[in-house]
Each structure stands twice: as structure tokens, then as C-alpha cells.
Protein backbone atom coordinates (compact mmCIF):
# COMPACT_ATOMS: atom_id res chain seq x y z
CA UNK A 1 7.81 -37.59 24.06
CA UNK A 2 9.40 -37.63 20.77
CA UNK A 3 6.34 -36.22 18.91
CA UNK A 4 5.66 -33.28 21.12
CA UNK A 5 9.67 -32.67 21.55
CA UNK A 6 9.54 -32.02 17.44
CA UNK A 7 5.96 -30.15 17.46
CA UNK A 8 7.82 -27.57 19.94
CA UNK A 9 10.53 -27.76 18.00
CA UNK A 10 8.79 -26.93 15.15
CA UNK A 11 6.93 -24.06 17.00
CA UNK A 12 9.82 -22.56 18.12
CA UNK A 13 11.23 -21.98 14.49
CA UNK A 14 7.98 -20.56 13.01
CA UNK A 15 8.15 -18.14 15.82
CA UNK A 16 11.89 -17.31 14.94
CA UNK A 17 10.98 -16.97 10.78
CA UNK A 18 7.96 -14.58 12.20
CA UNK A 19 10.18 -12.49 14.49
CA UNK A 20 12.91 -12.17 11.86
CA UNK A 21 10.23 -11.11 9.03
CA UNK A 22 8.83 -8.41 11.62
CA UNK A 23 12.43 -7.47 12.42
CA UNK A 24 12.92 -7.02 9.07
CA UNK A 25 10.26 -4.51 8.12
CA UNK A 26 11.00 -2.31 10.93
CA UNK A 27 14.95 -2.13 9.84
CA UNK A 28 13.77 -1.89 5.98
CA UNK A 29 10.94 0.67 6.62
CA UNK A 30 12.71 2.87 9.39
CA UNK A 31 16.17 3.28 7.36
CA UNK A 32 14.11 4.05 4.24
CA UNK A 33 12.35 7.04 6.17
CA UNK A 34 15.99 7.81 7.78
CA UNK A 35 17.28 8.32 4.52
CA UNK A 36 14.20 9.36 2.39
CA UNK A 37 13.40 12.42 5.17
CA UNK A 38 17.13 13.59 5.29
CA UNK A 39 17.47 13.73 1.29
CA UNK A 40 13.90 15.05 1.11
CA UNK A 41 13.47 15.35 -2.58
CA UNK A 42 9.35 15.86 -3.75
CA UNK A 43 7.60 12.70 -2.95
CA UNK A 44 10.62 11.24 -0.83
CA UNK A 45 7.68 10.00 1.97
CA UNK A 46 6.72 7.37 -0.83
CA UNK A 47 9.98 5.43 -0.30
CA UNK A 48 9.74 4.00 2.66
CA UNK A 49 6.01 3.63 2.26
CA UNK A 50 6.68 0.99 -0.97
CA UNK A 51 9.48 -0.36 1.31
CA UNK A 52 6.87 -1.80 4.03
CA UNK A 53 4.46 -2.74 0.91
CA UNK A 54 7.35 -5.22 -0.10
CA UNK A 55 8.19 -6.15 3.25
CA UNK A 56 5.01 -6.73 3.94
CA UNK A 57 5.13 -9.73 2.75
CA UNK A 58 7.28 -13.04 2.92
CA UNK A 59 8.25 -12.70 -0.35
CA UNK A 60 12.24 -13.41 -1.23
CA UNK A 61 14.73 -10.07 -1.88
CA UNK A 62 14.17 -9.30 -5.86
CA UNK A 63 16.64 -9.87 -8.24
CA UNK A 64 17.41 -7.59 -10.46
CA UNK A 65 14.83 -8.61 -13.24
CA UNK A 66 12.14 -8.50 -10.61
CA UNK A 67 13.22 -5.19 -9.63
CA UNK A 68 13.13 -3.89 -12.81
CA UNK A 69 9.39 -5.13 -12.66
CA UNK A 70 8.61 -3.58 -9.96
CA UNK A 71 9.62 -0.10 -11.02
CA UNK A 72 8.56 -0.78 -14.54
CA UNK A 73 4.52 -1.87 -12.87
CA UNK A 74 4.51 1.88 -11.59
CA UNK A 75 6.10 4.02 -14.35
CA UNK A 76 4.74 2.05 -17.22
CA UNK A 77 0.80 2.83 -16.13
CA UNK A 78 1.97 6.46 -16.01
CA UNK A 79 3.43 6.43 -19.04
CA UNK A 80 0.53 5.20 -20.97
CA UNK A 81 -1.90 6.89 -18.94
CA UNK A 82 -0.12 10.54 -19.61
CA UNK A 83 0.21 9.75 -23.45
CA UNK A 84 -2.88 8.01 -24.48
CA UNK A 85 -5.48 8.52 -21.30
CA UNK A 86 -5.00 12.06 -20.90
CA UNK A 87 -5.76 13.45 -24.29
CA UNK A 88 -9.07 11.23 -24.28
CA UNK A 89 -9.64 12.71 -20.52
CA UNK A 90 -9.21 15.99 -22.04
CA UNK A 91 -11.44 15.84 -25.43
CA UNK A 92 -13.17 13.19 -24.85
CA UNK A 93 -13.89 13.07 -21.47
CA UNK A 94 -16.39 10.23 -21.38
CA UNK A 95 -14.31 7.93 -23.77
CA UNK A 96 -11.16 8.42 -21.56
CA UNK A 97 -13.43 7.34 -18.16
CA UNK A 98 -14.09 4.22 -19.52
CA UNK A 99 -10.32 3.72 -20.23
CA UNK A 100 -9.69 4.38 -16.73
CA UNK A 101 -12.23 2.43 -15.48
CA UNK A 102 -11.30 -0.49 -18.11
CA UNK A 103 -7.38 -0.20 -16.64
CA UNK A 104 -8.07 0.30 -13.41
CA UNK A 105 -10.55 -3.08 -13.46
CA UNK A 106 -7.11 -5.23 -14.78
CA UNK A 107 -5.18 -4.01 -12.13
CA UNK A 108 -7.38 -5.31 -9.93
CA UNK A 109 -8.09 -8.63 -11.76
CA UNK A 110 -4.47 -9.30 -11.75
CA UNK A 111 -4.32 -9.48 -7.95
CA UNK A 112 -7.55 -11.19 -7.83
CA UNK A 113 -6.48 -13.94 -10.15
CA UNK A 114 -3.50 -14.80 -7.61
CA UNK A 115 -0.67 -12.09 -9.11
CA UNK A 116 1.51 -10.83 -7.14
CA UNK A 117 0.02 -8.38 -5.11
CA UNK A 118 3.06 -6.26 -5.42
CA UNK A 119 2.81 -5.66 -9.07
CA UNK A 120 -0.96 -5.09 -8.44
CA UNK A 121 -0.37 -2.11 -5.97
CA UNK A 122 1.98 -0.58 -7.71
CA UNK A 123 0.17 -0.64 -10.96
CA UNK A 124 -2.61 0.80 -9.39
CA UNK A 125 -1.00 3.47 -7.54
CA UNK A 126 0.44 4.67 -11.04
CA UNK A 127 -2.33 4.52 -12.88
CA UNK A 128 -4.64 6.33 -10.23
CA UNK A 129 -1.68 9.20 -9.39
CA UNK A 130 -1.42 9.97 -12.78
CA UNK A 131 -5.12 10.29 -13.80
CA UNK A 132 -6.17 12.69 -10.75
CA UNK A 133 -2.80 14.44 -10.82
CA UNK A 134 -0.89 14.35 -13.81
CA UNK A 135 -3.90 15.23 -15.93
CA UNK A 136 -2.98 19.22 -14.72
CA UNK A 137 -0.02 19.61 -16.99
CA UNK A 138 2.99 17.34 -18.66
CA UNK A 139 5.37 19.13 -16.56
CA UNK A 140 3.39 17.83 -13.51
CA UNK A 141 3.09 14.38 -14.83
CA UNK A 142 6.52 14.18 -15.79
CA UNK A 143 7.30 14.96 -12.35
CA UNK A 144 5.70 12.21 -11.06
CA UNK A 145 7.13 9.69 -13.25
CA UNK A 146 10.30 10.71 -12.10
CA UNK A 147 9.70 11.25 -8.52
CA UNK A 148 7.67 7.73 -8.20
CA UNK A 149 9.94 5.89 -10.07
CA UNK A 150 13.32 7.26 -7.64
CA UNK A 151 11.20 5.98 -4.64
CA UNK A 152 10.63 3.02 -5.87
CA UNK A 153 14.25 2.19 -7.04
CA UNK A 154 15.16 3.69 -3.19
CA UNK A 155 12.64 1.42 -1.73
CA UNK A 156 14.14 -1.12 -3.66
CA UNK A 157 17.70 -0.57 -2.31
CA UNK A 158 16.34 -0.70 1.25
CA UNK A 159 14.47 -3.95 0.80
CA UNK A 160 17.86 -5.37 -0.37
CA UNK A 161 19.66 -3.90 2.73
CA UNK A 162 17.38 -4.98 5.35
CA UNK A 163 17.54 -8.76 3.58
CA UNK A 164 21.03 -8.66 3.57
CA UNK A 165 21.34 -7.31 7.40
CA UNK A 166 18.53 -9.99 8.19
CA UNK A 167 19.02 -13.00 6.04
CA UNK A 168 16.47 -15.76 5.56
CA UNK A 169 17.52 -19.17 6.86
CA UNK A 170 18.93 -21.47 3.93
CA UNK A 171 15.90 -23.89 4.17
CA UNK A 172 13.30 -20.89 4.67
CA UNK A 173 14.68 -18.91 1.59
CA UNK A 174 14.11 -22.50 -0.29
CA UNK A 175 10.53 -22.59 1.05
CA UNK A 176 9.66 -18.82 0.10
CA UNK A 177 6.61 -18.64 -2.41
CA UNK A 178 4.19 -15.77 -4.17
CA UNK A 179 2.10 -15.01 -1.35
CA UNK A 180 -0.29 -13.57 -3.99
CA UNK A 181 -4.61 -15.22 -3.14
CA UNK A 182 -4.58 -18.62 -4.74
CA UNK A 183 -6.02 -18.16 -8.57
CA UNK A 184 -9.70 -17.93 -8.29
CA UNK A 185 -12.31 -18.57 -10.94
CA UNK A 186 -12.61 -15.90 -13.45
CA UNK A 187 -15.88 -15.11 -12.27
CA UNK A 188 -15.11 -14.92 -8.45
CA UNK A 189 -11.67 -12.46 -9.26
CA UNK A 190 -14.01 -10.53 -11.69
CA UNK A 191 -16.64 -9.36 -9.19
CA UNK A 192 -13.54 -8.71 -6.52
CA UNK A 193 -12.68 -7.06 -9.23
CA UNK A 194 -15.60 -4.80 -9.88
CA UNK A 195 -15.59 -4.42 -5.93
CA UNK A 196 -12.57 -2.48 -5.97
CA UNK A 197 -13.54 -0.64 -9.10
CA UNK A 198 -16.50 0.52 -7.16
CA UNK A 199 -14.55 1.68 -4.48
CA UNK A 200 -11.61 3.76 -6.52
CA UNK A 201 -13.29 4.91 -10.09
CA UNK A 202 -15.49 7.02 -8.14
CA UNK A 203 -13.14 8.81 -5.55
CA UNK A 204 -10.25 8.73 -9.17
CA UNK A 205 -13.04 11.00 -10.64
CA UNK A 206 -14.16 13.26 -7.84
CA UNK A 207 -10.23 14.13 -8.27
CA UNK A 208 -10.23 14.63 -11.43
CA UNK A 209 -12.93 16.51 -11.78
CA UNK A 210 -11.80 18.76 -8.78
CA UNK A 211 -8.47 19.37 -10.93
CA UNK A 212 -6.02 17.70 -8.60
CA UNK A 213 -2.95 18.87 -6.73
CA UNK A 214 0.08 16.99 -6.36
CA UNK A 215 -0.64 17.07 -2.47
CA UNK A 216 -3.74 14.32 -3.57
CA UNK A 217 -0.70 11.99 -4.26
CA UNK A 218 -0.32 10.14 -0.79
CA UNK A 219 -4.54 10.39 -1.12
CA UNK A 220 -4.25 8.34 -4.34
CA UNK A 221 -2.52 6.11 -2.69
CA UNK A 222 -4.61 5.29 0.27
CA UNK A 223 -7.53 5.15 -2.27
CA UNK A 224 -5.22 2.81 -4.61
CA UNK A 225 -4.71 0.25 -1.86
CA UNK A 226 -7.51 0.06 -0.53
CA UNK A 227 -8.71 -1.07 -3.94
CA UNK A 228 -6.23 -3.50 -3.91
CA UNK A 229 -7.42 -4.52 -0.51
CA UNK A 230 -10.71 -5.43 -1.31
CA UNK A 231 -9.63 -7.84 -4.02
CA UNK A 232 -7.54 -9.73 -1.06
CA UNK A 233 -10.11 -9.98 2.05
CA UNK A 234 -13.92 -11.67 1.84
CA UNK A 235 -16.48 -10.56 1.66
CA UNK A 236 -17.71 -10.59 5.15
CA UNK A 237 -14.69 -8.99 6.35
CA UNK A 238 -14.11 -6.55 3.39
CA UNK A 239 -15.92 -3.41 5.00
CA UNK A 240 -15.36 -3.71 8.57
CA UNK A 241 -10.77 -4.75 7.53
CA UNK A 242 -11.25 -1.10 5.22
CA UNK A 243 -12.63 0.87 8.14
CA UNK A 244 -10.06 -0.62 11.08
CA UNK A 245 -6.83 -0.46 9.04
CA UNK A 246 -7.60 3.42 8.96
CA UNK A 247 -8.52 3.87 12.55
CA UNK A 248 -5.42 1.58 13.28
CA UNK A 249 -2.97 3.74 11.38
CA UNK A 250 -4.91 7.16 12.28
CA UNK A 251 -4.38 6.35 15.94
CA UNK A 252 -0.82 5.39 15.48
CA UNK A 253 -0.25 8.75 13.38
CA UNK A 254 -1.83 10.62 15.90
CA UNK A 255 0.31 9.59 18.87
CA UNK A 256 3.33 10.13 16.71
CA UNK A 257 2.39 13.41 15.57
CA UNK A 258 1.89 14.63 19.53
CA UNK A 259 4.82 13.03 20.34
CA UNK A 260 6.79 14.73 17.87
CA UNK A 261 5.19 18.04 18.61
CA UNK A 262 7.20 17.33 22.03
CA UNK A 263 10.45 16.35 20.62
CA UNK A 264 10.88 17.28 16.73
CA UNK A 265 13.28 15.25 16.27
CA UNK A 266 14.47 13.06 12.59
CA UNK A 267 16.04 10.44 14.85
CA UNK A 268 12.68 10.08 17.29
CA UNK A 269 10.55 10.19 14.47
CA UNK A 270 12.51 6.68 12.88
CA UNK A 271 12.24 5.11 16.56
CA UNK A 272 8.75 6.00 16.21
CA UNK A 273 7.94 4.98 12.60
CA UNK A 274 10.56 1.67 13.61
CA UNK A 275 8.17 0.72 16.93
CA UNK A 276 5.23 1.04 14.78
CA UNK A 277 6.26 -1.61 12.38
CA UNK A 278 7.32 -3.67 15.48
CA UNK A 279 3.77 -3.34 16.78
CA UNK A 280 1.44 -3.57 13.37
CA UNK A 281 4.22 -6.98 12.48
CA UNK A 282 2.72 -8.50 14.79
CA UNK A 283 -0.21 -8.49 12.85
CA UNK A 284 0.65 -9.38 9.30
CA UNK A 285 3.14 -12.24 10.24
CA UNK A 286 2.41 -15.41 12.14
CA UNK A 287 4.55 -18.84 12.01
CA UNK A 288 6.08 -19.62 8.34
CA UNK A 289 3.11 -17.55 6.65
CA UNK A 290 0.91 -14.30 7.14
CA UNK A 291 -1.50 -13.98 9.92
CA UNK A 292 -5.27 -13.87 9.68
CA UNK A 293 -5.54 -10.48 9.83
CA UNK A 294 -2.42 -9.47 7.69
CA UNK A 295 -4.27 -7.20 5.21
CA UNK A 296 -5.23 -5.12 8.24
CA UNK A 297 -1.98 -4.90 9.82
CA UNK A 298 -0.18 -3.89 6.44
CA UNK A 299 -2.70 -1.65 5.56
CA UNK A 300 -3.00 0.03 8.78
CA UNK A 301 0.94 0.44 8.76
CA UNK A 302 0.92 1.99 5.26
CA UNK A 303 -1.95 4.06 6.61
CA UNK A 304 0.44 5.90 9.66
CA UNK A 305 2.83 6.57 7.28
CA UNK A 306 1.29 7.94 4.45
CA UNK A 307 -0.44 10.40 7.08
CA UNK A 308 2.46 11.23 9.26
CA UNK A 309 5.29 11.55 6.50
CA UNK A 310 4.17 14.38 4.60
CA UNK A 311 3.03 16.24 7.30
CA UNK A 312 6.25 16.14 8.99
CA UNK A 313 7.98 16.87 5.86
CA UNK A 314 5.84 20.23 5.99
CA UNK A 315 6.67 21.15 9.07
CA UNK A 316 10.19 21.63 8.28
CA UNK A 317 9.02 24.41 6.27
CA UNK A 318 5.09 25.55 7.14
CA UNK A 319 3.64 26.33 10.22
CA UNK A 320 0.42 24.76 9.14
CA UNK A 321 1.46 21.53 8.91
CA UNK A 322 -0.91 20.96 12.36
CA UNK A 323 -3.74 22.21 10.27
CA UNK A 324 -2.67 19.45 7.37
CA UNK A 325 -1.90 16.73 9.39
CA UNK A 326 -5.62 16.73 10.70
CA UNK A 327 -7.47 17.91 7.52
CA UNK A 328 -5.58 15.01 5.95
CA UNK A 329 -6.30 12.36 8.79
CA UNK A 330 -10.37 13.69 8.60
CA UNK A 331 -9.90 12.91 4.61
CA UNK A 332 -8.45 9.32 5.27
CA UNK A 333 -11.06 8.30 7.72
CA UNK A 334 -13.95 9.65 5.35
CA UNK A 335 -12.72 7.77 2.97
CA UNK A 336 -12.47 4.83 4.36
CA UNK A 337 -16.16 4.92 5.57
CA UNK A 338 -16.95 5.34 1.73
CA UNK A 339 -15.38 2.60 0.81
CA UNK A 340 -16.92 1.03 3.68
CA UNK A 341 -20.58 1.82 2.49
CA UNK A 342 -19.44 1.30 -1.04
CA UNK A 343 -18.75 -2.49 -0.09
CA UNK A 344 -22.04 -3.06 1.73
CA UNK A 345 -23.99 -1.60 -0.94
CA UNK A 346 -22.03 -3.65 -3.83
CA UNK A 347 -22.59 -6.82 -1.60
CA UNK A 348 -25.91 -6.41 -1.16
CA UNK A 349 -26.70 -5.52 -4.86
CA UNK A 350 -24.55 -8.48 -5.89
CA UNK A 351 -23.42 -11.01 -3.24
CA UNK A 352 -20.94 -13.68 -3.46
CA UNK A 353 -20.97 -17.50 -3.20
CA UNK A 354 -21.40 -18.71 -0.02
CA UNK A 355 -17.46 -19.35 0.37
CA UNK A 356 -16.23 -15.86 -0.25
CA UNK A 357 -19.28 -14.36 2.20
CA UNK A 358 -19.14 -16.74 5.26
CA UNK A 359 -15.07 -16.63 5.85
């Protein structure tokens, strides 16, 4: 019949916008390690790791304004925070925690309120990186302005390349919109909001107190996200999406990292990091939009990397990288389960309406 000749039709080409979008991430992601890992400059393992957050999602290649947003939503929180945050951290300590807290809960109201969840994450990362890290010195901080701000122009560059390589159809590319959450009632995005607050302020401080490293960076960042995750998913499936995107991307680092031990090799690790996004695709993309579990995937991808990279950017020059690698991976997963807890606990203390608890 005419009718189910079309529905199949129409099947067929979801599937195909799906495939290319996965196809897509693994060629953006997996040439941004190539080239990040052979340059190696400090921080180079960030590249690629803001190359899948982009990719991530079925969002249009930038133009050149929007990329200058982009870079601008990371640098500009570290900017402020180094000049104004800091020297309230440091004499007024109490004064420059509420700041914090106070910019950390508009980051996360911005996503919450339907921005783009791009803009979100990176402001976040920025403003969290430069608070527990930055706060050691201004040669540090400057440091990190510049090193972040290089990966994210490089991640840029690759998000470009792999659009260009893989094109969107002419009527797709038409059709692509802001996957950001639809704009909620103030009161709705301000308790996701205060969620996610709950979940980062507290590990932000334990840093800061603890006079942080720049080897807390990729830390930050898996604390920074999943802040921003918990303004995307329900309530219901909040805790349980924080806990499997880690033991998702642990796993996944895992293998790698015993598979490498066997062949150390630049070009096997890209196949590897390349199959990876091939595999976790599967679970952010689905038809013309996202699929159900899309935070997960995403997160669990970012998760891999940002366990994997550095370590195997210290064993080209340490041979306790092994020791890293799983002392890192034991940090990730106990974080997680705080955040975990942290979610149950805020939930209980203050749950939701009935449509953002029962999804």
C-alpha cells in the first residue's frame, strides 16, 4: 500500500540521518584525538573531548559568530572568575563561595530554561576549572585560559571538518533546531537548578579547599557535566543516568586501557576511541532526533575519554600512568555515587511535580 510504502520510506531516512550523525562523531571525535595526542600540548586530551560534546548533538556546524560563542562561554567564566572570584576566595573566603555558588546556579539555569546546552557545559566547565585550579597562582590560571581556550578553537576546527566530510542532507540541514530541554517554568528550571548546584558546589569546594592541581582538570570536568546532566534528565531517572554513564564509560576505558597495554599504539588507540563513539552513537541518536537515553550515551562517551586520554598521554612519559589510570577511574566512579546519593537526598527533601518525577 501507498501509506505503508511512504511510512518505510520515511523509516528508512531517519535511519540514514541517525547513521550519518553517529558517523559523524566518530570521524569528528577520533581525528580530534589523532591530532590533539600527536601535538600534545598541556590539556590537548580536552579537544577531542569538547569535539564529541558538540557532536553530541544534532545541532548544525557553527558559524563563525557561534564559534566565537562557544570559545568566548569557556574563557569568559575564567576570566571573571580569576579577576574578581579569586581575590574574594582568597580574603574573603565565605563572600567568594557564595559567588561561586551564585555563578555556578546560572549556568545551570541557563540549560534548564531550554539554552543551549553547549554554552551551558562549557560555561560550567570554566567556571568550575578555574575556581579549584586556577585559584593556586595567576600563572596557573593563565595557563588554563590559554590551554582551554586552544582546545576549544581545535575542537571547533574538527567539528567543521567532520561536517564538511559528512554533510547534512539539504532538507535535514533546513530542519536542524536547538536541541536544548524545551523552556520550563522558572520554578521547575530553578530547582533543576539547585539539583545540580547540590551536586558540584560541594565537590568545587572539597577542591578548593584541598588546593588543587592542574591534574583535577579532566575531574572538574566530569563533575561540571554531570551538573549539567542533572538539569537535562528527570527526576526519576536523574540518579540511576549519573551512576550508568560512569560505569558505561569506566568499562569502555578499561578495555581500552588493556588493550593498549598490548599494542601501544597512537593509531590503535583512534580505532579504539573511533569504535567507541560508533558503539555509545547508538545511544544518543535515534531517527531525526536524540534517543531516550541520549544523556547517558553522551555522557558515558565523554566519561571513556576523559579517563583514558590523560592517562595515555602519561604513559608516553611515566611509568605510573597504570597506577593513574585506576586511581583516576576509582575517583570517577566515587563520584558519581555522590552525585548519585546527592540526587536522592535532594529529591526526597524537595520533590518535583508529578511530571518531572514519573517520566
Amino acid at each position: 500500500m501507498p501509506t505503508e510504502a511512504a511510512a518505510a520510506a520515511g523509516v528508512t531516512a531517519a535511519r540514514s540521518v541517525a547513521s550519518r550523525r553517529i558517523l559523524r562523531l566518530a570521524l569528528g571525535t577520533g581525528l580530534c584525538l589523532l591530532f590533539s595526542q600527536a601535538v600534545a600540548w598541556p590539556l590537548s586530551f580536552i579537544a577531542p573531548v569538547l569535539t564529541l560534546v558538540i557532536l553530541g548533538l544534532p545541532l548544525p556546524p557553527p558559524g563563525l559568530k557561534k564559534s566565537i560563542v562557544f570559545v568566548l562561554a569557556m574563557v569568559a567564566p575564567m576570566l571573571v572568575g580569576g579577576w574578581i572570584l579569586l581575590p574574594f576566595l582568597e580574603h574573603m573566603r565565605a563572600a567568594g563561595i557564595l559567588l561561586v555558588a551564585l555563578g555556578l546556579f546560572y549556568t545551570f539555569y541557563y540549560t534548564a530554561r531550554g539554552g543551549q546546552p553547549v554554552i551551558g557545559t562549557f560555561m560550567t566547565i570554566g567556571l568550575t576549572v578555574i575556581v579549584t585550579v586556577g585559584s593556586i597562582s595567576s600563572e596557573i590560571m593563565m595557563m588554563l585560559v590559554q590551554g582551554l581556550a586552544v582546545c576549544a578553537a581545535v575542537a571547533l576546527v574538527f567539528v567543521h571538518i567532520a561536517h564538511a566530510l559528512l554533510p547534512d542532507s539539504p532538507r535535514q540541514a533546513l530542519s536542524a533546531k536547538n536541541p536544548g530541554t524545551p523552556p520550563s517554568d522558572p520554578a521547575s528550571a530553578g530547582r533543576r537548578a539547585l539539583r545540580s548546584l547540590a551536586i558540584v558546589l560541594p565537590v568545587a569546594l572539597v577542591f578548593l579547599f584541598m588546593s588543587g592541581s592542574p591534574a583535577y582538570t579532566v575531574v572538574m570536568i566530569k563533575v561540571a557535566t554531570m551538573g549539567q546532566q542533572a538539569t537535562a534528565d528527570q527526576s526519576r531517572t536523574m540518579s540511576r543516568s549519573l551512576l550508568e554513564s560512569t560505569l558505561w564509560g569506566g568499562l569502555g576505558a578499561v578495555v581500552s586501557w588493556n588493550l593498549l597495554s598490548v599494542w601501544p599504539s597512537l593509531l590503535f588507540y583512534t580505532l579504539l576511541i573511533t569504535l567507541a563513539a560508533l558503539f555509545f552513537g547508538r545511544w544518543i541518536f535515534r531517527g531525526q532526533a536524540l534517543h531516550r537515553k541520549a544523556q547517558m550515551g553522551s555522557y558515558a562517551f565523554l566519561t571513556m575519554v576523559v579517563i583514558l586520554a590523560p592517562a595515555v598521554l602519561d604513559g608516553a612519559g611515566s611509568s605510573g600512568a597504570g597506577s593513574a589510570f585506576w586511581s583516576r577511574l576509582g575517583l570517577f566512579v566515587l563520584i558519581a555515587v555522590y552525585g548519585t546519593v546527592a540526587v536522592r537526598v535532594f529529591d526526597a527533601f524537595w520533590p518535583g511535580p508529578a511530571r518531572d518525577s514519573t517520566v
